[in-house]
Protein backbone atom coordinates (compact mmCIF):
# COMPACT_ATOMS: atom_id res chain seq x y z
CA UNK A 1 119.19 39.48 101.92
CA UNK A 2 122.02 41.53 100.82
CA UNK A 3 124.86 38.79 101.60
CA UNK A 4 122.27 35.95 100.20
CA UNK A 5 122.29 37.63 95.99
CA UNK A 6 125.56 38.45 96.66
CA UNK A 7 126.55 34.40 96.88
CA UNK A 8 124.40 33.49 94.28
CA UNK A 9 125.82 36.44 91.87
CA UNK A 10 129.01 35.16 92.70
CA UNK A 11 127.77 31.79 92.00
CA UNK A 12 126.64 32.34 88.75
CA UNK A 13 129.86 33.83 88.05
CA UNK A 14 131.83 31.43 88.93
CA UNK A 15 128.91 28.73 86.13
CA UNK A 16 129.07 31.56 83.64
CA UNK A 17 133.27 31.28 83.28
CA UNK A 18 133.32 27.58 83.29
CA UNK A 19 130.72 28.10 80.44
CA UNK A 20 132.59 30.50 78.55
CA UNK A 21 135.63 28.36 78.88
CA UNK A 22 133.96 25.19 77.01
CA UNK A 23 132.09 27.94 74.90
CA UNK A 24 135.67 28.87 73.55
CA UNK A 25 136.99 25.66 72.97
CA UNK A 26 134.01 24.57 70.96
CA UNK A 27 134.87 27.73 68.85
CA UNK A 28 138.50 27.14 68.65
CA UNK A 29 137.61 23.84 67.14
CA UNK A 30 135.34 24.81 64.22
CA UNK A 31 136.54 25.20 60.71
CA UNK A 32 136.23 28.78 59.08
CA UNK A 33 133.09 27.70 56.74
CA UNK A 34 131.56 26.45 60.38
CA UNK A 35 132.68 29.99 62.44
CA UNK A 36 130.95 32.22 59.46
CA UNK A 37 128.13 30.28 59.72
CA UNK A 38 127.76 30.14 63.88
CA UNK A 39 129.07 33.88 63.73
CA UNK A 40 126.21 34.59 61.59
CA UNK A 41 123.42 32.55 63.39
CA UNK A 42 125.03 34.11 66.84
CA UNK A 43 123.66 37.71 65.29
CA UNK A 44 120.61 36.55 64.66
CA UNK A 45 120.05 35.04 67.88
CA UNK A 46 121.47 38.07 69.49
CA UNK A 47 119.37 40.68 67.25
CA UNK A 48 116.04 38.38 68.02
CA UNK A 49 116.80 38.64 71.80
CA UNK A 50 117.22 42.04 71.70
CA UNK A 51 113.59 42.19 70.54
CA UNK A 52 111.89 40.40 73.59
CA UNK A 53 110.99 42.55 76.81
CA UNK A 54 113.79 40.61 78.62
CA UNK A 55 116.25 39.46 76.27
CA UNK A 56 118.85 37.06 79.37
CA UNK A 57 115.13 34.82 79.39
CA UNK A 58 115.40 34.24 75.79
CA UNK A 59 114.37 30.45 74.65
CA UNK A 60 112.57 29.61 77.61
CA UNK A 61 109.10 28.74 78.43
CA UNK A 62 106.60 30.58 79.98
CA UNK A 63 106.98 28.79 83.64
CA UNK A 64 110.47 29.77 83.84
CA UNK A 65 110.11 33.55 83.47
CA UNK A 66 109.84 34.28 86.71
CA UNK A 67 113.29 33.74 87.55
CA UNK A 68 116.22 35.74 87.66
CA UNK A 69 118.45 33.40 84.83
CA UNK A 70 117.13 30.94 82.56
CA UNK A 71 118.54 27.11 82.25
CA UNK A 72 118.85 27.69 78.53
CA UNK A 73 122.68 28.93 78.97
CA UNK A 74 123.65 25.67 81.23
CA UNK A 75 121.88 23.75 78.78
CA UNK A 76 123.32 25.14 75.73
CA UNK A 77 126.66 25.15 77.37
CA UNK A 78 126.34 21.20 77.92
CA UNK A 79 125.42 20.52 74.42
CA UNK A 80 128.55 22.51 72.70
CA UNK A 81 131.03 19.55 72.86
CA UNK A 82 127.98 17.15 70.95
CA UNK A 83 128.83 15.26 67.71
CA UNK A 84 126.43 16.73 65.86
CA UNK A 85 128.07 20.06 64.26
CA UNK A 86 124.29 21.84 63.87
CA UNK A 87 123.27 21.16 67.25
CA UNK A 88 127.16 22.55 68.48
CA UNK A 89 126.61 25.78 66.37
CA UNK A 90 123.16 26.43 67.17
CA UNK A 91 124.35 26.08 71.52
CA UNK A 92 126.99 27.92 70.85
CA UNK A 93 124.88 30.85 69.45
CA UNK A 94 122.22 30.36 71.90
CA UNK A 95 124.90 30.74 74.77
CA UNK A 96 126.26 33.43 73.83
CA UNK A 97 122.96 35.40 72.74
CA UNK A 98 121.56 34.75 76.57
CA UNK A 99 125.00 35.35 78.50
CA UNK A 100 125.65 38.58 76.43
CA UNK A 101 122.45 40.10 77.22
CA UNK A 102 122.17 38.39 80.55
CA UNK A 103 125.65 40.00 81.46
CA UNK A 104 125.17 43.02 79.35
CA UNK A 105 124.09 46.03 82.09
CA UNK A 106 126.07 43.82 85.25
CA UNK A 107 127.01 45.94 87.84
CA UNK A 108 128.81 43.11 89.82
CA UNK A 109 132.50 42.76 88.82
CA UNK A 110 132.54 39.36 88.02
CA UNK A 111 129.63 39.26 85.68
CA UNK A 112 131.64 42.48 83.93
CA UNK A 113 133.91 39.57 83.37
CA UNK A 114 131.88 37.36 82.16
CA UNK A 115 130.71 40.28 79.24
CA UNK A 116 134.58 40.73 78.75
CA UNK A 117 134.86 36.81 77.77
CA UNK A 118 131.63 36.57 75.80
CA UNK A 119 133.02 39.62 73.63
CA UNK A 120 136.22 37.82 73.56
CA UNK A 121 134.23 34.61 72.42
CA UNK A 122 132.86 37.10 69.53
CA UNK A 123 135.83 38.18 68.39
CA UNK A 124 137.26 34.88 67.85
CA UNK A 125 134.12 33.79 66.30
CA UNK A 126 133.72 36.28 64.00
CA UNK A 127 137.78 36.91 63.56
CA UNK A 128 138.84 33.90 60.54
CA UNK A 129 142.60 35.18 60.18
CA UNK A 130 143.03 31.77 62.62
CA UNK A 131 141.52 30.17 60.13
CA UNK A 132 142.86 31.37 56.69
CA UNK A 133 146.59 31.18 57.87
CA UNK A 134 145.90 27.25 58.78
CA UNK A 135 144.91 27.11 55.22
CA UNK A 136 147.36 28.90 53.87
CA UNK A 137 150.08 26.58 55.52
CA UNK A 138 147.91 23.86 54.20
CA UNK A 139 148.11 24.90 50.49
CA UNK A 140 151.69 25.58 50.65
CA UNK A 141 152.37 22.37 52.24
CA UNK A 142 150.53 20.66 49.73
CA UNK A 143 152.30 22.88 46.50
């Protein structure tokens, strides 16, 4: 039993960082107005979680809670490269809100990994210097 949750914690490891990996290029690609907003609605999302009696099962239905991850962060994690900007911001908060508190208490090395990238994520989310010295050069470029 032992060697069978060790393969699937090491498999969801291995999902989680491929997750976090689109996760931070949909975040390297928003504006600064976009990242205040998403940074914003990714503390809500976060704070609202925290509120359930298992916050990693947050946004999922009643038939799923049984289990010991939801599908909401694969599906959220799919939907972050979708043309739709409200529909990217609103994954990209919902991953992060279930892999943070999913990942939160790990013991497992790996999934202490995964926490370390999801903080990184937030930091670069809520972190706009990025963004104001791209329009810095832009206004001096254009004086």
């Amino acid at each position: 039993m032992d060697m069978l949750i060790t393969v699937l914690t090491h498999w969801r490891r291995m999902m989680l960082s491929r997750q976090a990996g689109a996760v931070r290029q949909a975040v390297v690609a928003l504006n600064a107005e976009q990242r205040k907003a998403t940074a914003d609605h990714t503390l809500a999302e976060i704070q609202h979680a925290a509120t359930l009696p298992q916050p990693h099962l947050h946004g999922v239905t009643e038939s799923s809670i049984y289990r010991p991850w939801s599908q909401v962060a694969s599906t959220a994690a799919g939907r972050v490269r979708d043309r739709s900007i409200q529909l990217r911001q609103r994954s990209i908060a919902m991953w992060l809100a279930v892999v943070y508190h999913e990942t939160r208490g790990a013991t497992d090395e790996g999934l202490q990994a995964v926490h370390r990238d999801v903080l990184g994520i937030l930091r670069e989310l809520k972190d706009n210097k990025a963004a104001a010295s791209a329009e810095k050069a832009w206004f001096n470029k254009a004086a």
